[in-house]
C-alpha atoms as a PDB file:
ATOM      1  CA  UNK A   1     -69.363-161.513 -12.625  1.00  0.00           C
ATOM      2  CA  UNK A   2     -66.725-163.540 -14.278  1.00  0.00           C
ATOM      3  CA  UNK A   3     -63.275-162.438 -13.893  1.00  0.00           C
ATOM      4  CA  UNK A   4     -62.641-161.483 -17.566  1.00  0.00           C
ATOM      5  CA  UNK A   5     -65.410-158.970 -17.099  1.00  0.00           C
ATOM      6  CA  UNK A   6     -63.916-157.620 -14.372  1.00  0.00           C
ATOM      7  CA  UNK A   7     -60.998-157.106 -15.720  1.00  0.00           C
ATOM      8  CA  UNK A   8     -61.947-155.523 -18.918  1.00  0.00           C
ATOM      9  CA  UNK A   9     -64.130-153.216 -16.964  1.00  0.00           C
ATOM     10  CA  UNK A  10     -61.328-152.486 -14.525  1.00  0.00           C
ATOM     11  CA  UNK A  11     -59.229-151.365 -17.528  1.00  0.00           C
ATOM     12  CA  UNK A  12     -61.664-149.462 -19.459  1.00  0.00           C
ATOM     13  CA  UNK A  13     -62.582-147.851 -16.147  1.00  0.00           C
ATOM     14  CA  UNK A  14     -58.509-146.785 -15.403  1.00  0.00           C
ATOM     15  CA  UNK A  15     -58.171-146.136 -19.060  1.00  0.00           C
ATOM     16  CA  UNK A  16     -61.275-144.122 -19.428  1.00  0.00           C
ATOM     17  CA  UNK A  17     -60.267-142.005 -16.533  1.00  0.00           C
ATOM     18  CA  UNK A  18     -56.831-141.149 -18.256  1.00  0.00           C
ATOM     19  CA  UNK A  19     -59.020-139.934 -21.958  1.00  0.00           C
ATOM     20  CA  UNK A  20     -61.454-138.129 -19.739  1.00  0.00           C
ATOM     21  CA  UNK A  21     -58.821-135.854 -16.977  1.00  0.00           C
ATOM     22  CA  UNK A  22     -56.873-135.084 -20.320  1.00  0.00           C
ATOM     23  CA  UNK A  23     -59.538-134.008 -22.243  1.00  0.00           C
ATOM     24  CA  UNK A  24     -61.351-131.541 -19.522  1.00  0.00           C
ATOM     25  CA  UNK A  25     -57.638-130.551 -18.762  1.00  0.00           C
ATOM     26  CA  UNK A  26     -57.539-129.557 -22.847  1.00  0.00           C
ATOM     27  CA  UNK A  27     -60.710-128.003 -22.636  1.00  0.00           C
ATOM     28  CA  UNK A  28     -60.346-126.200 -19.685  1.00  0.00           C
ATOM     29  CA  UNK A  29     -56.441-124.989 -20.526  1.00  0.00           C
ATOM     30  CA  UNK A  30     -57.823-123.866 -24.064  1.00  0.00           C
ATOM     31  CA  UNK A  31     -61.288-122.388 -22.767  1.00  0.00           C
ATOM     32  CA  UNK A  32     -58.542-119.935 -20.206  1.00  0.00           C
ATOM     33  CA  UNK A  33     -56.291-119.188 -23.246  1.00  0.00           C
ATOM     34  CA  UNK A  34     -59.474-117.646 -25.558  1.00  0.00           C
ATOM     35  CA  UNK A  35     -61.102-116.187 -22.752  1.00  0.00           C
ATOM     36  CA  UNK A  36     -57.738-114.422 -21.947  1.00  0.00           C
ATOM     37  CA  UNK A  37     -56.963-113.701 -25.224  1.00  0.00           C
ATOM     38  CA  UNK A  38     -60.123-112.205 -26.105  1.00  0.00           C
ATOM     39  CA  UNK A  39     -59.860-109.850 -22.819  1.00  0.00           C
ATOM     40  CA  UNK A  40     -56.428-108.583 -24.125  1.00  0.00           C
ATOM     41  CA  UNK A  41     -57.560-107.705 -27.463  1.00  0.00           C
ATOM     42  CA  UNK A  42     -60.548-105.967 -26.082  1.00  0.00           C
ATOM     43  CA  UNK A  43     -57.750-104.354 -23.453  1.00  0.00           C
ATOM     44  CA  UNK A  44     -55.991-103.082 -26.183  1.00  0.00           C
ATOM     45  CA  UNK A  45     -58.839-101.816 -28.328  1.00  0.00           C
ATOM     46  CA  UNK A  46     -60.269 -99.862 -25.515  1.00  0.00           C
ATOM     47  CA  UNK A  47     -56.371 -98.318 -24.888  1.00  0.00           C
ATOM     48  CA  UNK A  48     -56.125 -97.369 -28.637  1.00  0.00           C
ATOM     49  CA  UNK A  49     -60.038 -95.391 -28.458  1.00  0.00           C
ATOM     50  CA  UNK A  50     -59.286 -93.832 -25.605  1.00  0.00           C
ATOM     51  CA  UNK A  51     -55.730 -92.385 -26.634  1.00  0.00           C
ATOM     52  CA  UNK A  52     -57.407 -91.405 -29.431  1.00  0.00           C
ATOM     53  CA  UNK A  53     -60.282 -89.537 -28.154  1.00  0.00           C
ATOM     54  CA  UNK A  54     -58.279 -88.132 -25.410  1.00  0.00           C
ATOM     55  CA  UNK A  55     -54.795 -87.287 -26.833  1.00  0.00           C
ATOM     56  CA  UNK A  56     -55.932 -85.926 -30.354  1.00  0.00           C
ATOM     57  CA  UNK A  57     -57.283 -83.167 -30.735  1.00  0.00           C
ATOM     58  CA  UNK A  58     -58.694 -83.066 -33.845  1.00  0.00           C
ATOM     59  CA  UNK A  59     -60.562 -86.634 -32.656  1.00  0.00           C
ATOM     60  CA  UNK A  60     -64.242 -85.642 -31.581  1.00  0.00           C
ATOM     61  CA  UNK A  61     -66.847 -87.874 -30.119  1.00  0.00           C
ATOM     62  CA  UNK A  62     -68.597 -88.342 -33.295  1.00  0.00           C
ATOM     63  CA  UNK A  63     -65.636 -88.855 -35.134  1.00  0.00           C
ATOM     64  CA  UNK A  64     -64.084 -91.671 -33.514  1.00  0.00           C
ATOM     65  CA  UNK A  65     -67.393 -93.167 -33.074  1.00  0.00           C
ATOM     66  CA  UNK A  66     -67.369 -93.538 -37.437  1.00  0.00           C
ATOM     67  CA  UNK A  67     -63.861 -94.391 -37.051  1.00  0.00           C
ATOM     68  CA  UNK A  68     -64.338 -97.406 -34.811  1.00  0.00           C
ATOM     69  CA  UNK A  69     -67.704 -98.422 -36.794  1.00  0.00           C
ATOM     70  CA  UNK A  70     -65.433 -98.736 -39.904  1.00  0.00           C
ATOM     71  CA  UNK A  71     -62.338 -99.799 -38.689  1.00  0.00           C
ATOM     72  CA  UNK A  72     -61.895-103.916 -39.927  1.00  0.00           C
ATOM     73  CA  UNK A  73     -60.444-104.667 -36.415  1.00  0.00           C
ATOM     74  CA  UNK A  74     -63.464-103.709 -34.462  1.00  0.00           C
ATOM     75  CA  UNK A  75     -64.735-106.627 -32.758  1.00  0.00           C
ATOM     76  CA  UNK A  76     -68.609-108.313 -32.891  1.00  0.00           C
ATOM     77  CA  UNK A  77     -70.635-105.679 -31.026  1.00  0.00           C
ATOM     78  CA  UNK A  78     -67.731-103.505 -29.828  1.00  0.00           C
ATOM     79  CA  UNK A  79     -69.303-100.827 -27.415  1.00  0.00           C
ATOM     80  CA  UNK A  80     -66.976 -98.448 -25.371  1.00  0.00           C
ATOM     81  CA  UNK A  81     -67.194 -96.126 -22.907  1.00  0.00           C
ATOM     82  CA  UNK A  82     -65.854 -93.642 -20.966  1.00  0.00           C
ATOM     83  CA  UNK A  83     -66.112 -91.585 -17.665  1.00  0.00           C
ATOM     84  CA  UNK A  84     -64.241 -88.895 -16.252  1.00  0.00           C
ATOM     85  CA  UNK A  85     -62.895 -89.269 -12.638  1.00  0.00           C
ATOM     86  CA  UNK A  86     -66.611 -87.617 -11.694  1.00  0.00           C
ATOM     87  CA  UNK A  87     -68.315 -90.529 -13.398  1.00  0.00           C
ATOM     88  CA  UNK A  88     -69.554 -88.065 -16.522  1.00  0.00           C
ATOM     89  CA  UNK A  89     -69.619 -89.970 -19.857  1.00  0.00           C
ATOM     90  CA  UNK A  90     -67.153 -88.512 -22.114  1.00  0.00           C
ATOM     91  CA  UNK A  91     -67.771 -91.063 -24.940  1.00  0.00           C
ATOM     92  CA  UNK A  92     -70.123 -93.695 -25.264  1.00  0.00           C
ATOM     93  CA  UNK A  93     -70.392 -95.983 -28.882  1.00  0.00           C
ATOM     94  CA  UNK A  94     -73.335 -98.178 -26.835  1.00  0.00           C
ATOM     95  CA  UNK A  95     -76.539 -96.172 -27.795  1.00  0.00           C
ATOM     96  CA  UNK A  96     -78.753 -98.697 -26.523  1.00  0.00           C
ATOM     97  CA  UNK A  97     -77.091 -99.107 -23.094  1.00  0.00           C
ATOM     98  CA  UNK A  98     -76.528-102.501 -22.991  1.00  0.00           C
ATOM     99  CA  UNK A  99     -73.837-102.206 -20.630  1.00  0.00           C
ATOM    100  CA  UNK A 100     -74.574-101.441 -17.331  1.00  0.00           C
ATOM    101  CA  UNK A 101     -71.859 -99.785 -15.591  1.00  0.00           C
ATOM    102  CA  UNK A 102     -72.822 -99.642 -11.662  1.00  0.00           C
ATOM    103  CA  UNK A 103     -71.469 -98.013  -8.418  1.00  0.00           C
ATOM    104  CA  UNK A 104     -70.014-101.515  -7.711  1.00  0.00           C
ATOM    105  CA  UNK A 105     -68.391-102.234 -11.621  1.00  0.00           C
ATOM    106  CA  UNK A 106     -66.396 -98.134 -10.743  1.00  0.00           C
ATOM    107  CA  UNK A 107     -65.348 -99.001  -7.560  1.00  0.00           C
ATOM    108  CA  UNK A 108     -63.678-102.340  -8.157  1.00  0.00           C
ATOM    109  CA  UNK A 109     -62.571-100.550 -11.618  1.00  0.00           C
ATOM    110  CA  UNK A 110     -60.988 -97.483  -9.490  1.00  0.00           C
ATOM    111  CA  UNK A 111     -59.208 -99.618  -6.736  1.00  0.00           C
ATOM    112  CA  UNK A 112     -57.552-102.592  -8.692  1.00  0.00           C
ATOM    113  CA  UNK A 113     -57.002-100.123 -12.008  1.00  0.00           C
ATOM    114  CA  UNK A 114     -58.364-103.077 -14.108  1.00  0.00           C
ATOM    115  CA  UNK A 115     -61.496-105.372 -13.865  1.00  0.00           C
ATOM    116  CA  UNK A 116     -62.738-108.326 -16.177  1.00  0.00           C
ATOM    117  CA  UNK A 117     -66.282-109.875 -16.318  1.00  0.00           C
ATOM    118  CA  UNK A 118     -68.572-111.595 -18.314  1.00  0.00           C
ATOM    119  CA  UNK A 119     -72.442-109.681 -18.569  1.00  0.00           C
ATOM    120  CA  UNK A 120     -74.170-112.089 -21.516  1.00  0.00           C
ATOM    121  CA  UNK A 121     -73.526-112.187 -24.153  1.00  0.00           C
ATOM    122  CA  UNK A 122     -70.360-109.856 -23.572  1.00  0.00           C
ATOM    123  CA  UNK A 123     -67.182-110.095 -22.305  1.00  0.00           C
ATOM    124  CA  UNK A 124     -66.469-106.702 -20.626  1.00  0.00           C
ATOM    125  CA  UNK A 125     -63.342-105.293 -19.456  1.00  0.00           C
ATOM    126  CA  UNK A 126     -62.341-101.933 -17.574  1.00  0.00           C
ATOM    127  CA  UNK A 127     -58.842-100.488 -17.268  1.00  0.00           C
ATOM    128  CA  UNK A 128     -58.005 -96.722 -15.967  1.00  0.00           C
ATOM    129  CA  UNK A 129     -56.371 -94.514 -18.347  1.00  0.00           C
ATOM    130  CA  UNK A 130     -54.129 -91.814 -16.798  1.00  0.00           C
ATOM    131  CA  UNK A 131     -53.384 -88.364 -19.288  1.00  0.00           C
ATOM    132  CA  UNK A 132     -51.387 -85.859 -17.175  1.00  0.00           C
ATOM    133  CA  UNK A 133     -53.449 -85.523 -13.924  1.00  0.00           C
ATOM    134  CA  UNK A 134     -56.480 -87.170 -15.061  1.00  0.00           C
ATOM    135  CA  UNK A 135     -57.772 -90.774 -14.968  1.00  0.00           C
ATOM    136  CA  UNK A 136     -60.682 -91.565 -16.976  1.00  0.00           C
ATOM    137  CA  UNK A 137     -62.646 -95.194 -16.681  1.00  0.00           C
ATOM    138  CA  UNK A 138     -62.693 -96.819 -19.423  1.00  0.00           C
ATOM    139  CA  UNK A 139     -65.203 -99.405 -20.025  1.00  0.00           C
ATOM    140  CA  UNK A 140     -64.756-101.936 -23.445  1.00  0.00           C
ATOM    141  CA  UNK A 141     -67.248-104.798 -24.390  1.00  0.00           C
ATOM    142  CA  UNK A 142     -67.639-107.665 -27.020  1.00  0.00           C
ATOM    143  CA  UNK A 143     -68.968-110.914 -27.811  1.00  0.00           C
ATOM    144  CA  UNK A 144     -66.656-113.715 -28.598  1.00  0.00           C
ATOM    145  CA  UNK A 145     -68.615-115.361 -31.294  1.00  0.00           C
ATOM    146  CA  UNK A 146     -65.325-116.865 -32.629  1.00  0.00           C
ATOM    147  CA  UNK A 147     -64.327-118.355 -28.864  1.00  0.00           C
ATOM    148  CA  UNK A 148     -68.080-119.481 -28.606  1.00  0.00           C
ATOM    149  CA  UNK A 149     -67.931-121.736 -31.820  1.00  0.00           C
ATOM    150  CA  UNK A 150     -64.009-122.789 -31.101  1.00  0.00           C
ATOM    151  CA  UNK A 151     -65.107-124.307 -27.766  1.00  0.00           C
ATOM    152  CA  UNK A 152     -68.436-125.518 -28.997  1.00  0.00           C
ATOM    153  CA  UNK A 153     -66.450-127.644 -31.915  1.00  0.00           C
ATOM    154  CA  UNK A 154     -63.635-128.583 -29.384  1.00  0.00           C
ATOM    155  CA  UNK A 155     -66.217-130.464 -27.254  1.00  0.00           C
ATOM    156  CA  UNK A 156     -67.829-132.025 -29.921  1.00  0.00           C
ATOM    157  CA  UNK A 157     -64.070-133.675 -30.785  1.00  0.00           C
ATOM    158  CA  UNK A 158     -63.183-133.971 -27.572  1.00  0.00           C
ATOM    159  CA  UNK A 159     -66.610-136.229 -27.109  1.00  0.00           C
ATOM    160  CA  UNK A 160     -66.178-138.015 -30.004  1.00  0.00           C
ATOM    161  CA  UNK A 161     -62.505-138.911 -29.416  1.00  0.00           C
ATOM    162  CA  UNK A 162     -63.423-140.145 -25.875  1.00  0.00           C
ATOM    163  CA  UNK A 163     -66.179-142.576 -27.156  1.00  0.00           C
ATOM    164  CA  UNK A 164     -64.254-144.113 -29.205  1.00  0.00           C
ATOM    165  CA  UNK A 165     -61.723-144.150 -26.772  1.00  0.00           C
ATOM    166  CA  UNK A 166     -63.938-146.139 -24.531  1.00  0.00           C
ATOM    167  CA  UNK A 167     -64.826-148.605 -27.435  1.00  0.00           C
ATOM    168  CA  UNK A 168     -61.012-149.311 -28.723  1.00  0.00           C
ATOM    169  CA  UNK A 169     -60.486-149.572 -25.239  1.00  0.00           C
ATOM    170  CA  UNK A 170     -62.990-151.884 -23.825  1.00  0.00           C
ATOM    171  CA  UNK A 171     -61.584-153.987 -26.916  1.00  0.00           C
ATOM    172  CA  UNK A 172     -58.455-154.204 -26.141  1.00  0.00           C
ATOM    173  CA  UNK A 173     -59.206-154.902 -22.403  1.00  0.00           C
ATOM    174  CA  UNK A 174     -61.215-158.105 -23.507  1.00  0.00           C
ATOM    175  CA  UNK A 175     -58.763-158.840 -25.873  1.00  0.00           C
ATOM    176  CA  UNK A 176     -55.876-158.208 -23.044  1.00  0.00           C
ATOM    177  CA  UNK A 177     -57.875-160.267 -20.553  1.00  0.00           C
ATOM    178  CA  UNK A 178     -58.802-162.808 -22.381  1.00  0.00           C
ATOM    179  CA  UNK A 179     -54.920-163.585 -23.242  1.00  0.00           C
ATOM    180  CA  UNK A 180     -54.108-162.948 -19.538  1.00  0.00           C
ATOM    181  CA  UNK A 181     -56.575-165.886 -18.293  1.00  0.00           C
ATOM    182  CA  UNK A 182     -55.615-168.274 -20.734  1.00  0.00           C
ATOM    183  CA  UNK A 183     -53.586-170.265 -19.222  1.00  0.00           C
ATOM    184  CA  UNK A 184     -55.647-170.659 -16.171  1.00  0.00           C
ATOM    185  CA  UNK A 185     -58.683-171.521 -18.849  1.00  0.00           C
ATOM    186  CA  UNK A 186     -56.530-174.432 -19.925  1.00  0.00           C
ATOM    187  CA  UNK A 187     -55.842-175.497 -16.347  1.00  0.00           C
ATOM    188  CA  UNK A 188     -59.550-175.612 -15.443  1.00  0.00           C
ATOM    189  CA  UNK A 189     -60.475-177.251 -19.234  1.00  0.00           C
ATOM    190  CA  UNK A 190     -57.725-180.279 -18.658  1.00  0.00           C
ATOM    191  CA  UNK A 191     -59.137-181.027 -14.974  1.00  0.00           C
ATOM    192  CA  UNK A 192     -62.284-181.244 -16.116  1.00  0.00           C
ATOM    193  CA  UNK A 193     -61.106-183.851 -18.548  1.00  0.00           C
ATOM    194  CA  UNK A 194     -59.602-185.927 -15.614  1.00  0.00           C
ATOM    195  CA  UNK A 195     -62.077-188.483 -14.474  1.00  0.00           C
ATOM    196  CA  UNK A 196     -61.870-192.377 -12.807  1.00  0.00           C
ATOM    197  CA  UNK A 197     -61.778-193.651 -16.473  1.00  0.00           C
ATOM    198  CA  UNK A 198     -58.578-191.095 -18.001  1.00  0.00           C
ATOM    199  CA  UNK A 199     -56.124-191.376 -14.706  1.00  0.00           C
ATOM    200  CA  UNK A 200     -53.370-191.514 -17.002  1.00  0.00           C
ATOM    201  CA  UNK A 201     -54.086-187.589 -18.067  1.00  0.00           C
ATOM    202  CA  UNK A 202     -51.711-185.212 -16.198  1.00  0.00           C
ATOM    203  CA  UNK A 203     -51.882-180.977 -15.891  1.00  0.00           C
ATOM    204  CA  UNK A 204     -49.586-179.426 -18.313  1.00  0.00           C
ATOM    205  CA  UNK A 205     -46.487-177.958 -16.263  1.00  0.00           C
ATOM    206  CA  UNK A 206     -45.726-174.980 -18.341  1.00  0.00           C
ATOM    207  CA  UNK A 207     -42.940-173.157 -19.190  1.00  0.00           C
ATOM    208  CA  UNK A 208     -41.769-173.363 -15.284  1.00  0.00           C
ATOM    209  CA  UNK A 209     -41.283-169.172 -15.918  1.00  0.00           C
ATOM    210  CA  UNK A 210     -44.419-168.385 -13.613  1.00  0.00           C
ATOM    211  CA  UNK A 211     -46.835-169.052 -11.031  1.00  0.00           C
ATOM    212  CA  UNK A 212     -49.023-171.103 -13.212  1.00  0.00           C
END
C-alpha cells in the first residue's frame, strides 16, 4: 500500500471515529431526554386523573373517563388505571386491556413508589398516590408517536451528515497527504534523474527548516 494511502486512510479512520462517538453520543443523549420527557408528562397526566377521580366528588368513573377522551392534552392512546391498596380497579379508561398489570408490575410499583417501562407500543409508568390513609396504584400508558418519528428523522441526519463526513474527509486526507509527501516525491523524482551521464545534477537542500 503506498504511503499516501495509508495516510489518508489513517485520517479518515481517526476522523471518522470523532463524527461517529459524537453522533451516537447525540443520539443517545437526545433518545434519554424524549424518553424522559415523555415519562414525566405521562407522570403528570396520571397525577392530575387520579386527583381528580379521587379528590372530587362530583368526578365519577364515567365522567372523567369523557373528560380525559376530550381533553386536547390527552396523549396518543392514553389508558389509565387504578387500584386500591387491595388491587380492586377503581378506574380503568383501557377497555380492551391492553395493559397488563401483573403481581410483579404491583410489587415493584408498591416498594420503589414509582416504576417506568416500555410494553410495545407503550410507554407505561406507575406512581402511588397517597389521599389521607390510602394509597392507590396508579398505572398511566401512551405511545410516543412524536419521540418515534423525532428519533427516526434524527438518524436519518445523523447518517447523512456522517457520510459525507467520511467523503469531505477522505478528501482532505488525500489532499493533506499528498502536500505532506511532497517534498520527499521531489527527492525520489531528482535521484532518479541522476545517472553516469548528468553527474553535475545535485539534490535540492531545502529550506534547511526540517528533516528533509
Amino acid at each position: 500500500m503506498q504511503i499516501r494511502t495509508r495516510l489518508t486512510l489513517q485520517f479518515l479512520l481517526f476522523g471518522g471515529a470523532i463524527f461517529i462517538i459524537a453522533s451516537a453520543a447525540i443520539y443517545f443523549l437526545t433518545e434519554r431526554y424524549l424518553r424522559e420527557d415523555f415519562f414525566s408528562r405521562l407522570e403528570s397526566k396520571a397525577r392530575n386523573t387520579a386527583k381528580l377521580l379521587i379528590e372530587v366528588e362530583e368526578i365519577s368513573a364515567d365522567l372523567l373517563k369523557r373528560i380525559e377522551k376530550d381533553s386536547p392534552a390527552s396523549l396518543p392512546d392514553e389508558k389509565t388505571i387504578i387500584l386500591n391498596y387491595e388491587k380492586d380497579t377503581l378506574y380503568t379508561s383501557d377497555e380492551a386491556g391492553d395493559i397488563k398489570i401483573t403481581d410483579d408490575v404491583l410489587e415493584r410499583l408498591y416498594r420503589l413508589g414509582r416504576i417506568t417501562y416500555i410494553q410495545e407500543p407503550y410507554r407505561v409508568v406507575g406512581l402511588l398516590y397517597a389521599e389521607s390513609a390510602n394509597r392507590f396504584a396508579v398505572i398511566s400508558a401512551a405511545t410516543d408517536y412524536s419521540g418515534v418519528l423525532r428519533l427516526k428523522n434524527l438518524r436519518l441526519i445523523l447518517i447523512s451528515v456522517c457520510l459525507s463526513s467520511l467523503f469531505v474527509l477522505f478528501l482532505v486526507g488525500w489532499i493533506y497527504s499528498g502536500r505532506a509527501l511532497k517534498p520527499i516525491s521531489d527527492v525520489v523524482r531528482r535521484v532518479e534523474e541522476i545517472s553516469i551521464t548528468s553527474l553535475n545534477l545535485r539534490l535540492d537542500e531545502g529550506n534547511g527548516a526540517d528533516e528533509l
